[in-house]
C-alpha atoms as a PDB file:
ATOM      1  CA  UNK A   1      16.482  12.551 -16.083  1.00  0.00           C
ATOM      2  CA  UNK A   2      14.104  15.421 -16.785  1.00  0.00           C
ATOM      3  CA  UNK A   3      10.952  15.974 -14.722  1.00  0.00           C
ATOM      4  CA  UNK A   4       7.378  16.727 -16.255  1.00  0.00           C
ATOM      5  CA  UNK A   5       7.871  20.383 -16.968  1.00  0.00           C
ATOM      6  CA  UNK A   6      11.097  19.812 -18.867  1.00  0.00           C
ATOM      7  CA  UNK A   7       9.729  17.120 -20.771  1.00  0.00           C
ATOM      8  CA  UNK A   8       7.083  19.640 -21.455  1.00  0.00           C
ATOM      9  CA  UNK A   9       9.517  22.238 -22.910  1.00  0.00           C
ATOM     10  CA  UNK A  10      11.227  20.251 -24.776  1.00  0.00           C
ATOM     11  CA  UNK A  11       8.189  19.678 -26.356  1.00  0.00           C
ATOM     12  CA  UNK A  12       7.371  23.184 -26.805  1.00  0.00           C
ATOM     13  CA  UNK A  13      10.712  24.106 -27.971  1.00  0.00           C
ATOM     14  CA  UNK A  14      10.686  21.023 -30.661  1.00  0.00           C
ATOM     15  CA  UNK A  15       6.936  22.651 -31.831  1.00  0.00           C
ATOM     16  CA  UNK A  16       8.500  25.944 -32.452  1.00  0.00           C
ATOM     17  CA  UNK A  17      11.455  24.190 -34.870  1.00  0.00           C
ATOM     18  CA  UNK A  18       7.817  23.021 -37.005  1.00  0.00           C
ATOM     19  CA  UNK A  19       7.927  19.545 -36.118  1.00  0.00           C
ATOM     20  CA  UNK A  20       4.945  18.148 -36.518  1.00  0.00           C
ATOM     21  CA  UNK A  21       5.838  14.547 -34.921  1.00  0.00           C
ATOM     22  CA  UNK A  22       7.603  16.336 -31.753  1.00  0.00           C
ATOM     23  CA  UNK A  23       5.297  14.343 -29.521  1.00  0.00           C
ATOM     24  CA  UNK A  24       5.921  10.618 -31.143  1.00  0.00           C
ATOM     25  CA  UNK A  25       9.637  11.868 -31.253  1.00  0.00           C
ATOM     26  CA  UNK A  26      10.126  12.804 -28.064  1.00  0.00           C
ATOM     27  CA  UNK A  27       8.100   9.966 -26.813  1.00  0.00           C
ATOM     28  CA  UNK A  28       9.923   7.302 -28.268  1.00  0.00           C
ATOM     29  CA  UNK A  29      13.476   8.708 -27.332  1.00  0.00           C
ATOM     30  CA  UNK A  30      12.514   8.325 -23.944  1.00  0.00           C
ATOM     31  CA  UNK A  31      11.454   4.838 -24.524  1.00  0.00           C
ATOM     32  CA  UNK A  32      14.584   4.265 -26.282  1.00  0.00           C
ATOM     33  CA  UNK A  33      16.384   4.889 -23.417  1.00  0.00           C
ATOM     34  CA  UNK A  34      14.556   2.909 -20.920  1.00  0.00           C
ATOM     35  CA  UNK A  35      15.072   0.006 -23.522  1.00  0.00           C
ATOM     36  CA  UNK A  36      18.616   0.639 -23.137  1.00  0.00           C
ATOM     37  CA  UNK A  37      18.531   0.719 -19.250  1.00  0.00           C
ATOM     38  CA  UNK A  38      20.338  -2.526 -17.438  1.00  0.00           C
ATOM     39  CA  UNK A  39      17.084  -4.111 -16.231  1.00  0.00           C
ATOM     40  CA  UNK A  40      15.198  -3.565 -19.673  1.00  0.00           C
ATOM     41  CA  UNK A  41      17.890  -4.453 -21.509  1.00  0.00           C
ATOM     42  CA  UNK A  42      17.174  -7.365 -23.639  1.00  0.00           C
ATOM     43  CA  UNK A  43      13.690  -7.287 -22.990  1.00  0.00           C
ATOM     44  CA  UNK A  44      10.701  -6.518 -25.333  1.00  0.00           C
ATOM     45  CA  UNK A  45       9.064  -3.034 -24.327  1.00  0.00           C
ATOM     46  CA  UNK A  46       5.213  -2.078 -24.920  1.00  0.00           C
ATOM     47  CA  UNK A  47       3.674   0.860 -23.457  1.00  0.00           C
ATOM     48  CA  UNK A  48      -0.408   0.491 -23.437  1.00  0.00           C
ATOM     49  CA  UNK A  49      -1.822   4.439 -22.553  1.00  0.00           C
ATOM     50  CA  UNK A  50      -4.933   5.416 -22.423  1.00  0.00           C
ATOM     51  CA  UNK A  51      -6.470   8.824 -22.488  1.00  0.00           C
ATOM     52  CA  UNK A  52      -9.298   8.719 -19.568  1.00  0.00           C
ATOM     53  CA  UNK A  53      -7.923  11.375 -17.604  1.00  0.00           C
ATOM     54  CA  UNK A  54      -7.373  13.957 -20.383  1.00  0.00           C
ATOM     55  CA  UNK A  55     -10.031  13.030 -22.684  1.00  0.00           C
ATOM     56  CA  UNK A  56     -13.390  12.146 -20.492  1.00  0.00           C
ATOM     57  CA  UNK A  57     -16.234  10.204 -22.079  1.00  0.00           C
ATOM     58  CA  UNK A  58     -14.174   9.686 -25.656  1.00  0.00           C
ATOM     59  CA  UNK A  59     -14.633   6.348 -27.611  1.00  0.00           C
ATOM     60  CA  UNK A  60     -12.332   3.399 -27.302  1.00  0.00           C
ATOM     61  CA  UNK A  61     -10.699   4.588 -24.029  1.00  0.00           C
ATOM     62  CA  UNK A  62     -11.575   1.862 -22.145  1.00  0.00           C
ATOM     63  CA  UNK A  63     -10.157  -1.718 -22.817  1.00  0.00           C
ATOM     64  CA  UNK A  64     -11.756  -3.391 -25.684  1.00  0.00           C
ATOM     65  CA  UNK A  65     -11.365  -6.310 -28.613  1.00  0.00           C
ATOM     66  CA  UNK A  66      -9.476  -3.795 -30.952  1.00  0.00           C
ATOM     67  CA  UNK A  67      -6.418  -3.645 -28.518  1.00  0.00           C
ATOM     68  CA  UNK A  68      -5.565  -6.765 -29.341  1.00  0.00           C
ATOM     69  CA  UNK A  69      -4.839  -5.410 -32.776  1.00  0.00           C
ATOM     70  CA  UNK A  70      -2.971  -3.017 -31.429  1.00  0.00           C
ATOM     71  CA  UNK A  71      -1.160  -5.486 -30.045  1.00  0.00           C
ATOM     72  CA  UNK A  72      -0.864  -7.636 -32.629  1.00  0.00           C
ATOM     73  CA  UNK A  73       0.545  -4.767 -35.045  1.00  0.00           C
ATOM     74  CA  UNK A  74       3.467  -3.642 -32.285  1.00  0.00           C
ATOM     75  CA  UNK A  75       4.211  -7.138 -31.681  1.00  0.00           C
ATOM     76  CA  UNK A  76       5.165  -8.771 -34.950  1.00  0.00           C
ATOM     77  CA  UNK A  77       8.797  -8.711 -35.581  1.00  0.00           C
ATOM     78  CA  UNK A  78       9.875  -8.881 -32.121  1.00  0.00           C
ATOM     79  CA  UNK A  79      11.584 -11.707 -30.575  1.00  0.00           C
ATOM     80  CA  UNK A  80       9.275 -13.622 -28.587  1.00  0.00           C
ATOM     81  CA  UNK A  81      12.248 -15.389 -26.347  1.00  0.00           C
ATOM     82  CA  UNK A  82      13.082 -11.741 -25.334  1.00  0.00           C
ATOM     83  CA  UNK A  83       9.733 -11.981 -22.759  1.00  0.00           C
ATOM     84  CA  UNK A  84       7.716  -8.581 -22.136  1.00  0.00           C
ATOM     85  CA  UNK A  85       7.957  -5.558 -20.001  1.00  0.00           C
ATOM     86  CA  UNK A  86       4.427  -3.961 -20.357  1.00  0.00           C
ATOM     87  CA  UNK A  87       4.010  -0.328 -19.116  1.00  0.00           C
ATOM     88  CA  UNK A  88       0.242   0.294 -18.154  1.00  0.00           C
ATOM     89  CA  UNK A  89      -1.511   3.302 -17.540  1.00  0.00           C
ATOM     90  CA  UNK A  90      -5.692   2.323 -18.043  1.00  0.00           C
ATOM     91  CA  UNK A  91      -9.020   2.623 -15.977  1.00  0.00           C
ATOM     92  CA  UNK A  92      -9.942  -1.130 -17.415  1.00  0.00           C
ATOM     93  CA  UNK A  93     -12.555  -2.030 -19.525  1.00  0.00           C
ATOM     94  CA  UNK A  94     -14.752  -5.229 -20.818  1.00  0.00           C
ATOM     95  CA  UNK A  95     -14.148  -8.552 -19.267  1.00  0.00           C
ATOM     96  CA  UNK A  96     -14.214 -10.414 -22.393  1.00  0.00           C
ATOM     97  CA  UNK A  97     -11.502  -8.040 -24.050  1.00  0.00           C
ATOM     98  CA  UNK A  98      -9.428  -8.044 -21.064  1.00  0.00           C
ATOM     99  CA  UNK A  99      -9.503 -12.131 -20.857  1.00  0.00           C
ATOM    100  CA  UNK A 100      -8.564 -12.290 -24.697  1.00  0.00           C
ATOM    101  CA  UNK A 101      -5.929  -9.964 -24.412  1.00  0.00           C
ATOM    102  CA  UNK A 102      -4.500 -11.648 -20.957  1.00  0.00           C
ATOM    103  CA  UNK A 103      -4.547 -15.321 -22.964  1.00  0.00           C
ATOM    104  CA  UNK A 104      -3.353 -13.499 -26.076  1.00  0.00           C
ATOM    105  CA  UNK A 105      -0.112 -11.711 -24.621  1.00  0.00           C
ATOM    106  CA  UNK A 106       0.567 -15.158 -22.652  1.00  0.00           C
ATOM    107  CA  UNK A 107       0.336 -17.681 -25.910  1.00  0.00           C
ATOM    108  CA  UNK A 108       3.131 -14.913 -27.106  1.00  0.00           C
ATOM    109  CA  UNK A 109       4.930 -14.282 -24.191  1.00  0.00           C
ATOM    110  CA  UNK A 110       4.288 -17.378 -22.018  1.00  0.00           C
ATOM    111  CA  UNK A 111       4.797 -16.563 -18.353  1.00  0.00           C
ATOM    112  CA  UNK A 112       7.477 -14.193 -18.958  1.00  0.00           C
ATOM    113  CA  UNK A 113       5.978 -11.018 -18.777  1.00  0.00           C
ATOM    114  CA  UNK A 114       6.557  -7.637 -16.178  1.00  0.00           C
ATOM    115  CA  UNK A 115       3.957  -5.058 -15.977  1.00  0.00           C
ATOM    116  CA  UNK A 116       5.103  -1.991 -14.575  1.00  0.00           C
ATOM    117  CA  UNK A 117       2.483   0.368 -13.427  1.00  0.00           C
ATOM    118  CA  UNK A 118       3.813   4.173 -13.192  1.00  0.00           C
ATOM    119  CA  UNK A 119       0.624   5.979 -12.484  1.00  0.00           C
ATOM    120  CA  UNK A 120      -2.819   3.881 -12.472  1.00  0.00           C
ATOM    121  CA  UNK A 121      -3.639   0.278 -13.753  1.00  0.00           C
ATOM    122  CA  UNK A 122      -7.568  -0.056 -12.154  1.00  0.00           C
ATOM    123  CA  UNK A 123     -10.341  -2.737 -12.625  1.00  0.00           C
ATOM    124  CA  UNK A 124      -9.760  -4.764 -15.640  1.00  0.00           C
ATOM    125  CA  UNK A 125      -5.891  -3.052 -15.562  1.00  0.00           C
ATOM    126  CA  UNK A 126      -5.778  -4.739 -12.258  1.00  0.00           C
ATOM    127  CA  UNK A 127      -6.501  -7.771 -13.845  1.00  0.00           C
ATOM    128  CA  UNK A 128      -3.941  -7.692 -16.178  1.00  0.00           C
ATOM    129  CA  UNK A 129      -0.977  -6.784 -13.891  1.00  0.00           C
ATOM    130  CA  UNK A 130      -2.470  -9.348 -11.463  1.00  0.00           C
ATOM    131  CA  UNK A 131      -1.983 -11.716 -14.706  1.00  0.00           C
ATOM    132  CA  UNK A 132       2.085 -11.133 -14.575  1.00  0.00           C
ATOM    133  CA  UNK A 133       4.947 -12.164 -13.166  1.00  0.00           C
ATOM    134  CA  UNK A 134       6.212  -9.121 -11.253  1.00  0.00           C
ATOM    135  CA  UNK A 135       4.520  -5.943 -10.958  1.00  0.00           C
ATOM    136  CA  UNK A 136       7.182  -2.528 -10.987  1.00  0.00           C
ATOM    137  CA  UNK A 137       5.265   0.499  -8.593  1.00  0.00           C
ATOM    138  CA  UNK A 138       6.473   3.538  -6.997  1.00  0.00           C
ATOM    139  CA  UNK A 139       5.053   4.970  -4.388  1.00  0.00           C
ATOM    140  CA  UNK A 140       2.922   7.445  -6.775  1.00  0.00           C
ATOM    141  CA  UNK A 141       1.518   3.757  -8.412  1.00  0.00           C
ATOM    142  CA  UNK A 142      -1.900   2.350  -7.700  1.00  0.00           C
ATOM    143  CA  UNK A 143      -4.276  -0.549  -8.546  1.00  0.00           C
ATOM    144  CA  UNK A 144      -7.488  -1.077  -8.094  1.00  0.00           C
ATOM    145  CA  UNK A 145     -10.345  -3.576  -7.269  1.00  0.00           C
ATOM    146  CA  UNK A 146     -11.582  -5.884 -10.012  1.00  0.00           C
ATOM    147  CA  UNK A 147     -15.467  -6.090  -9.967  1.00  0.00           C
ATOM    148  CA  UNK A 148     -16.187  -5.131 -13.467  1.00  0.00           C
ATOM    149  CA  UNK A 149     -18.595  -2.642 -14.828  1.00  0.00           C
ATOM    150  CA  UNK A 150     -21.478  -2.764 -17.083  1.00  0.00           C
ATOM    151  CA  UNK A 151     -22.660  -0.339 -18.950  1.00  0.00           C
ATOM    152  CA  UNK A 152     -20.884   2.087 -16.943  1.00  0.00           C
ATOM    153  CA  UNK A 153     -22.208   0.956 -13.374  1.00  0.00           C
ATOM    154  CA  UNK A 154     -20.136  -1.249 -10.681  1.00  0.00           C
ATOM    155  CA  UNK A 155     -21.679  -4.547 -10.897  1.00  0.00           C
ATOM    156  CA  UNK A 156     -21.340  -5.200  -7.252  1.00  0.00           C
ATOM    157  CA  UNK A 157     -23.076  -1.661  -6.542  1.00  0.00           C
ATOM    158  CA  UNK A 158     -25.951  -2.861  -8.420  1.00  0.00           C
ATOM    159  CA  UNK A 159     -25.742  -5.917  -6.215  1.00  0.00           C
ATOM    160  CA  UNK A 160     -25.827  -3.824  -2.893  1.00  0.00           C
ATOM    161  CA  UNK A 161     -28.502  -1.505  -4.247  1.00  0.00           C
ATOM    162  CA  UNK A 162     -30.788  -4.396  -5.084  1.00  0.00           C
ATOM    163  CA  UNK A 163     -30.284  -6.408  -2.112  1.00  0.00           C
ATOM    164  CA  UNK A 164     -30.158  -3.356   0.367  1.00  0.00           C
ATOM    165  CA  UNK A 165     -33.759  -2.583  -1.256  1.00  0.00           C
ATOM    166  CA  UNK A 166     -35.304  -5.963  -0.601  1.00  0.00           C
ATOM    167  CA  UNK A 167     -34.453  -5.494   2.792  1.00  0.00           C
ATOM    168  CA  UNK A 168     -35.953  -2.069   3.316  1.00  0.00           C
ATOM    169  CA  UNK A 169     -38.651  -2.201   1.682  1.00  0.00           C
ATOM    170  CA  UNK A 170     -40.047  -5.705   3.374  1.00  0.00           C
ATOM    171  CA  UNK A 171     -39.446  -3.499   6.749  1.00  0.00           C
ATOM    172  CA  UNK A 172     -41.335  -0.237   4.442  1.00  0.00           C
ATOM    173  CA  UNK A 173     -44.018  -3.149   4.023  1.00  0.00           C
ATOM    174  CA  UNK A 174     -44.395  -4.391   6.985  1.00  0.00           C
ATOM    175  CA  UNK A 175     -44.222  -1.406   8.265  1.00  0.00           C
ATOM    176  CA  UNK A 176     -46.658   0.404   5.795  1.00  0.00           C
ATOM    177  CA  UNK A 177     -44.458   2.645   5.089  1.00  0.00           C
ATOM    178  CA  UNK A 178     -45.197   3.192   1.078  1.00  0.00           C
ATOM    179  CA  UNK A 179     -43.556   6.203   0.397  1.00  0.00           C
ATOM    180  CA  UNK A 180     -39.936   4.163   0.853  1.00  0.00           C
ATOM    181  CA  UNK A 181     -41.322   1.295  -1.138  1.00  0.00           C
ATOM    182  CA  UNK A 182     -42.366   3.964  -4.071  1.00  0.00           C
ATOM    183  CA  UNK A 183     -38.996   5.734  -3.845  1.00  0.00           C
ATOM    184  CA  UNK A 184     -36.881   1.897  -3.725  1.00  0.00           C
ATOM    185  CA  UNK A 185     -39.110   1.069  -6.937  1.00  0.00           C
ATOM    186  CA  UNK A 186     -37.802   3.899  -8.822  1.00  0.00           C
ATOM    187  CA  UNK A 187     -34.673   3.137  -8.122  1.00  0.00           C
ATOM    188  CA  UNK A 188     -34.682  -0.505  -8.797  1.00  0.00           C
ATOM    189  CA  UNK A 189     -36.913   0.366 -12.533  1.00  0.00           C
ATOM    190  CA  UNK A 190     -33.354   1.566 -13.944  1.00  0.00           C
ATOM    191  CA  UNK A 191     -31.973  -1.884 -13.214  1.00  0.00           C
ATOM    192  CA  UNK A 192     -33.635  -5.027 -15.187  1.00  0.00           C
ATOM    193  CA  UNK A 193     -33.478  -8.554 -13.604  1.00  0.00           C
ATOM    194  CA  UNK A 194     -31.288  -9.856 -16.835  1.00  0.00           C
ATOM    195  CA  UNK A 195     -29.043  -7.029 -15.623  1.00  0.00           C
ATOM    196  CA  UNK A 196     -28.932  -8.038 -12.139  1.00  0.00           C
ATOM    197  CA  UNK A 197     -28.476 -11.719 -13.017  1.00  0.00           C
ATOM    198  CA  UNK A 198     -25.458 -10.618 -15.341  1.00  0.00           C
ATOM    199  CA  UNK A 199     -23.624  -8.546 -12.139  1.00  0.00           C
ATOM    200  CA  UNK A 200     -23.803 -11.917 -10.388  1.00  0.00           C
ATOM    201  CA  UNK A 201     -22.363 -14.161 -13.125  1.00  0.00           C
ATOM    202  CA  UNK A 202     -19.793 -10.962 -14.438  1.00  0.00           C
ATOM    203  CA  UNK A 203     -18.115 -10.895 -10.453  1.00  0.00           C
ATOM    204  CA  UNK A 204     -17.670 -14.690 -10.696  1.00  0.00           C
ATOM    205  CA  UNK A 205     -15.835 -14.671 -13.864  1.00  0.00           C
ATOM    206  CA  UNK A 206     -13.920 -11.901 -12.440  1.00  0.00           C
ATOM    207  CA  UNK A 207     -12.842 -13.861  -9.181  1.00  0.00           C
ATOM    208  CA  UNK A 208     -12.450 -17.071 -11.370  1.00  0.00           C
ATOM    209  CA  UNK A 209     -10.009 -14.911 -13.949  1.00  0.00           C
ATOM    210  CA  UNK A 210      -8.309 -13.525 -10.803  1.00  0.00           C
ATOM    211  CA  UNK A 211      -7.648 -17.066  -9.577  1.00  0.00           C
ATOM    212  CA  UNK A 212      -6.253 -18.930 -12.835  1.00  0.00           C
ATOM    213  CA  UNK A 213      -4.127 -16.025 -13.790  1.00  0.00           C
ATOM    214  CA  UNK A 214      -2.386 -15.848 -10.383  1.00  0.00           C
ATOM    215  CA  UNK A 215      -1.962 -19.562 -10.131  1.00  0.00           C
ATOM    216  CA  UNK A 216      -0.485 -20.116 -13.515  1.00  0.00           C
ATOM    217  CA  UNK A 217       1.404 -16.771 -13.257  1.00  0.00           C
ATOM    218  CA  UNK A 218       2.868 -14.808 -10.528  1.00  0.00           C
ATOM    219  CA  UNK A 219       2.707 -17.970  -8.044  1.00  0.00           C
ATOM    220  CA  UNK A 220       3.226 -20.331 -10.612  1.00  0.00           C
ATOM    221  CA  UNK A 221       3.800 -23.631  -8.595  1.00  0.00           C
ATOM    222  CA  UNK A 222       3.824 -22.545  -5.172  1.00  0.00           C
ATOM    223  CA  UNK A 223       1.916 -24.980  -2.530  1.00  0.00           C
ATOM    224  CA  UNK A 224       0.498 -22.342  -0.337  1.00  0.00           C
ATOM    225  CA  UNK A 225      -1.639 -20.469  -3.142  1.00  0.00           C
ATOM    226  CA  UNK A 226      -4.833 -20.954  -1.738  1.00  0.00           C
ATOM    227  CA  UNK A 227      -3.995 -18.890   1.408  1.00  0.00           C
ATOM    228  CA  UNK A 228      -2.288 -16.178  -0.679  1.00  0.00           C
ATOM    229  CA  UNK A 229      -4.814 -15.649  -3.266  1.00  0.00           C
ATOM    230  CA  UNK A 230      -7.665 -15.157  -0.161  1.00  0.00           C
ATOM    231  CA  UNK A 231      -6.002 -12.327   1.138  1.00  0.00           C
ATOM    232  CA  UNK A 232      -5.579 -11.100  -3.054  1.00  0.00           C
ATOM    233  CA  UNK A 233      -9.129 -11.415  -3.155  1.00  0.00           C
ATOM    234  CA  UNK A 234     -10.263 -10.031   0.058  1.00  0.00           C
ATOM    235  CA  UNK A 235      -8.820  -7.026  -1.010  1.00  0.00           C
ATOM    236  CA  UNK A 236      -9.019  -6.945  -4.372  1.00  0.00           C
ATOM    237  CA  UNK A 237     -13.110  -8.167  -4.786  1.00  0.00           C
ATOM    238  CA  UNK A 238     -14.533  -8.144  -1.609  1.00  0.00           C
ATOM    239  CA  UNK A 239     -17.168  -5.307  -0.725  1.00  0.00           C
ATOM    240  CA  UNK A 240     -16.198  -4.603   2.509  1.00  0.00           C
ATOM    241  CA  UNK A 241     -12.517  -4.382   1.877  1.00  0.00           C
ATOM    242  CA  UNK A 242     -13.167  -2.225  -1.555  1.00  0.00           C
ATOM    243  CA  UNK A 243     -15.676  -0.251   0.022  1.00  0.00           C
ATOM    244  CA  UNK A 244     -16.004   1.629  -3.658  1.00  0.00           C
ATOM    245  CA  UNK A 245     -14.665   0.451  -7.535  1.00  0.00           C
ATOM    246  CA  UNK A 246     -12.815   3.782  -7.602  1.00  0.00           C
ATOM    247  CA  UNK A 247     -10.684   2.994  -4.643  1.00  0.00           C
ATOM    248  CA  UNK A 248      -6.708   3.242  -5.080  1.00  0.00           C
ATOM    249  CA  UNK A 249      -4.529   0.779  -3.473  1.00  0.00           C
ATOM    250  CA  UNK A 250      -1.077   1.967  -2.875  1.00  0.00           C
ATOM    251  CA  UNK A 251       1.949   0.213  -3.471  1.00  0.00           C
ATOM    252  CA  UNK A 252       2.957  -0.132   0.608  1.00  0.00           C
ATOM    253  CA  UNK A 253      -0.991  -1.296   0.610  1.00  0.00           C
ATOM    254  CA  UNK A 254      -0.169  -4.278  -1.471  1.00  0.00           C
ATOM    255  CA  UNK A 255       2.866  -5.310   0.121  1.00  0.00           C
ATOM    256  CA  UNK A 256       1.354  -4.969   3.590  1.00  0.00           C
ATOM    257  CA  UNK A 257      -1.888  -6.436   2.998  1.00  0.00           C
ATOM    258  CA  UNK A 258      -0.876  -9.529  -0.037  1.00  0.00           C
ATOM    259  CA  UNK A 259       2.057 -11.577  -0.985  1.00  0.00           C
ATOM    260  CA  UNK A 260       2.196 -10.081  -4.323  1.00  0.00           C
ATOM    261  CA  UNK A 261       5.827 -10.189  -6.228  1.00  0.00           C
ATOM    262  CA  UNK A 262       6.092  -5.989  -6.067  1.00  0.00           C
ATOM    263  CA  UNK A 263       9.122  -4.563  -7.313  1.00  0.00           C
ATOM    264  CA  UNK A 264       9.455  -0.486  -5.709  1.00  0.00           C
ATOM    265  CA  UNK A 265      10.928   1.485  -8.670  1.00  0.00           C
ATOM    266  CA  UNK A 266      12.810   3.182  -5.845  1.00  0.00           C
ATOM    267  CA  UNK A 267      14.841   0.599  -5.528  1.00  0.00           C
ATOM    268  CA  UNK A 268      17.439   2.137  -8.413  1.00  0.00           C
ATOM    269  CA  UNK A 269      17.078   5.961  -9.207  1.00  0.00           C
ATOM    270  CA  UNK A 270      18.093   5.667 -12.845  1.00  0.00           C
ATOM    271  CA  UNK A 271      15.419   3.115 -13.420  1.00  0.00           C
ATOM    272  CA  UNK A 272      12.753   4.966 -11.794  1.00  0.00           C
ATOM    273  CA  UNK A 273      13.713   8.172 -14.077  1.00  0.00           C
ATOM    274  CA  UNK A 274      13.656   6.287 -17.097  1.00  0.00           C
ATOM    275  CA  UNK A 275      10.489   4.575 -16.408  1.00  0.00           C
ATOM    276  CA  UNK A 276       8.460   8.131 -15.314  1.00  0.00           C
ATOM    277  CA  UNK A 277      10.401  10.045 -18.548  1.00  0.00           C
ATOM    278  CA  UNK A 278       8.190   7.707 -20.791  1.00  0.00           C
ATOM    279  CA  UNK A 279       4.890   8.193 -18.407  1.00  0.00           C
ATOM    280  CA  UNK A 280       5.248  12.067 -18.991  1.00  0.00           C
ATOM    281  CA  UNK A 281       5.925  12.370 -22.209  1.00  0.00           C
ATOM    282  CA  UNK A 282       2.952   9.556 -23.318  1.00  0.00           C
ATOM    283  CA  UNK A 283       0.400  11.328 -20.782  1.00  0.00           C
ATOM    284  CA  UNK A 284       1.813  14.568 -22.785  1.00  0.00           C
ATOM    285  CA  UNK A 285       1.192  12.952 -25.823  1.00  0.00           C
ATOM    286  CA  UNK A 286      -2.663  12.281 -24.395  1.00  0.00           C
ATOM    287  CA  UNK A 287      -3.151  15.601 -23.538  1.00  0.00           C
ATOM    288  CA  UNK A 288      -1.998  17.793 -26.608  1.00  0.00           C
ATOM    289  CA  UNK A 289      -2.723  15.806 -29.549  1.00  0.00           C
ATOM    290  CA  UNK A 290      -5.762  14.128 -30.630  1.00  0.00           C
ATOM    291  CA  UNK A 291      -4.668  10.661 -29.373  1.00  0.00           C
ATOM    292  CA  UNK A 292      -6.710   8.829 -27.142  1.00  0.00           C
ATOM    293  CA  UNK A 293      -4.746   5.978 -26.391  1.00  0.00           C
ATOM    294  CA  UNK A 294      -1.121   4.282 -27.614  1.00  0.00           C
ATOM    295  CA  UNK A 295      -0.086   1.192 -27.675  1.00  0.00           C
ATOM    296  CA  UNK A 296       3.693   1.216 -28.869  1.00  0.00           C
ATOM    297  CA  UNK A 297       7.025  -0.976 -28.636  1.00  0.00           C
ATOM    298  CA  UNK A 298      10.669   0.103 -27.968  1.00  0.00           C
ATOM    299  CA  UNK A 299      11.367   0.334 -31.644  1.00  0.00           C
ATOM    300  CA  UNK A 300       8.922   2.717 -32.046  1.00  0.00           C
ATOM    301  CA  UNK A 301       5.927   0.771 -33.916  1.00  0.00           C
ATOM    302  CA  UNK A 302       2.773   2.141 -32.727  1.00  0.00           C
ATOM    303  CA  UNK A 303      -0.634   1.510 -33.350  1.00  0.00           C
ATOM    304  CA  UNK A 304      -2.690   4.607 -32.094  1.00  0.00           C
ATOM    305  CA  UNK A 305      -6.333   5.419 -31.710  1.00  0.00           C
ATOM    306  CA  UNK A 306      -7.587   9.544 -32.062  1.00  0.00           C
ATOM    307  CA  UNK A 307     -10.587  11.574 -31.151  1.00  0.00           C
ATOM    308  CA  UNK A 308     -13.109  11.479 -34.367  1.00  0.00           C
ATOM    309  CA  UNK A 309     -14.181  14.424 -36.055  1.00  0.00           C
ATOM    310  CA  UNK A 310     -17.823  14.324 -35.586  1.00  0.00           C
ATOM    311  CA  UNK A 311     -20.190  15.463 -38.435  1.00  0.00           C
ATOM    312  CA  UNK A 312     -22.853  17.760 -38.759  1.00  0.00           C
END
């Protein structure tokens, strides 16, 4: 199957002929053929992209409520009985949006749904791989931990901060030490106590999402849960483990360190070359058209959100 630079040319070669839906084209041929592959086959495809890496501070990158149209439009027609393989590539997003879409993929899909992951599926993306069946990873896949974000900070940063800062400065006070008490206070003005109060409550519903998805999904049944999903969320949520939001866990991390139903794409070569011709050609798509992100089946129904034209 051809690599990244050959999916490139193709596209360059198709642009020369004047076609001005070369990218879609060549997109969807891919996905065509990973449709048609023997472990697809028969199974409902969806590829959910998102432009982060190429397109840096654009609107609706992120996970939000107007997915689930998205989803909605690329879904109708299909045949629900047919289950889901959903192909994720997203840095996450709100935790309300992420919950509705989880509950709203699983009232079509029931528990029947694969998320394969061939680049980066982090925070709330975590979350909804976590919410599957099986997750598909190669070794070039990663996830992430699931503390969410508001308004663009880690909510359990602003957790450490503000507890770190008690502690120093009652030793600053104590101490008389006011120049770190003045320099903590500045800190701490950019953080109100509604915000602080909603970190707490925001990591809860996080670890409480966490839980009921993996109980009612991947280990659907099983008697020793409560052992498996501590080591999930030791990794996944804790502080110490996570160390940062932004940290990558790799697929040999997962498999070492949680009981988590990981299939390697490595396992058949075909497979894996189907499933990366569709990556590069949708992060192609993200990075020479206006498209910030696609959300698109295996017949080629997209629904597909673009950079704005701002005005003067």
């Amino acid at each position: 199957m051809p690599n990244w630079n050959e999916i490139l040319d193709e596209i360059k070669k198709e642009v020369k002929q004047k076609n001005e839906s070369v990218v879609d084209k060549i997109r969807r041929k891919y996905l065509k053929q990973l449709y048609n592959h023997e472990k697809t086959k028969n199974r409902n495809i969806i590829i959910y992209y998102s432009g982060w890496l190429q397109k840096r501070g654009a609107e609706n990158i992120e996970i939000n409520d107007n997915d689930k149209n998205g989803f909605m439009a690329v879904i109708d027609g299909l045949d629900k009985d047919k289950g889901l393989d959903l192909i994720l590539h997203t840095p996450g997003g709100g935790m309300a949006a992420t919950e509705s879409l989880i509950d709203y993929l699983r009232s079509i899909f029931g528990n029947d749904i694969r998320t394969i992951v061939p680049q980066l599926a982090l925070s709330a993306g975590s979350l909804i791989a976590l919410s599957s069946k099986k997750i598909i990873m190669g070794k070039q896949s990663s996830l992430g931990p699931v503390d969410p974000q508001l308004n663009g900070l880690p909510a359990q940063g602003v957790i450490d901060d503000f507890e770190r800062a008690k502690k120093e400065m009652t030793k600053a006070r104590n101490k008389g030490e006011t120049g770190t008490i003045d320099a903590w206070q500045a800190i701490l003005s950019n953080y109100s106590p509604s915000l602080i109060d909603h970190c707490y409550k925001s990591i809860k519903w996080s670890e409480k999402m966490l839980k009921n998805n993996l109980k009612t999904g991947m280990f659907d049944g099983e008697d020793d849960f409560s052992k498996k999903f501590d080591k999930i969320k030791e990794l996944f949520s804790e502080t110490e483990n996570s160390k940062t939001h932004n940290r990558h866990y790799s697929m040999k991390k997962l498999k070492d360190n949680t009981d988590l139903k990981i299939e390697a794409m490595e396992e058949d070569d075909d497979y894996q070359d189907k499933i990366l011709s569709v990556h590069h050609a949708a992060m192609h798509t993200l990075g020479n058209t206006t498209t910030v992100k696609i959300i698109e089946n295996h017949e080629g129904r997209a629904f597909m959100s673009h950079i704005r034209n701002k005005k003067n």
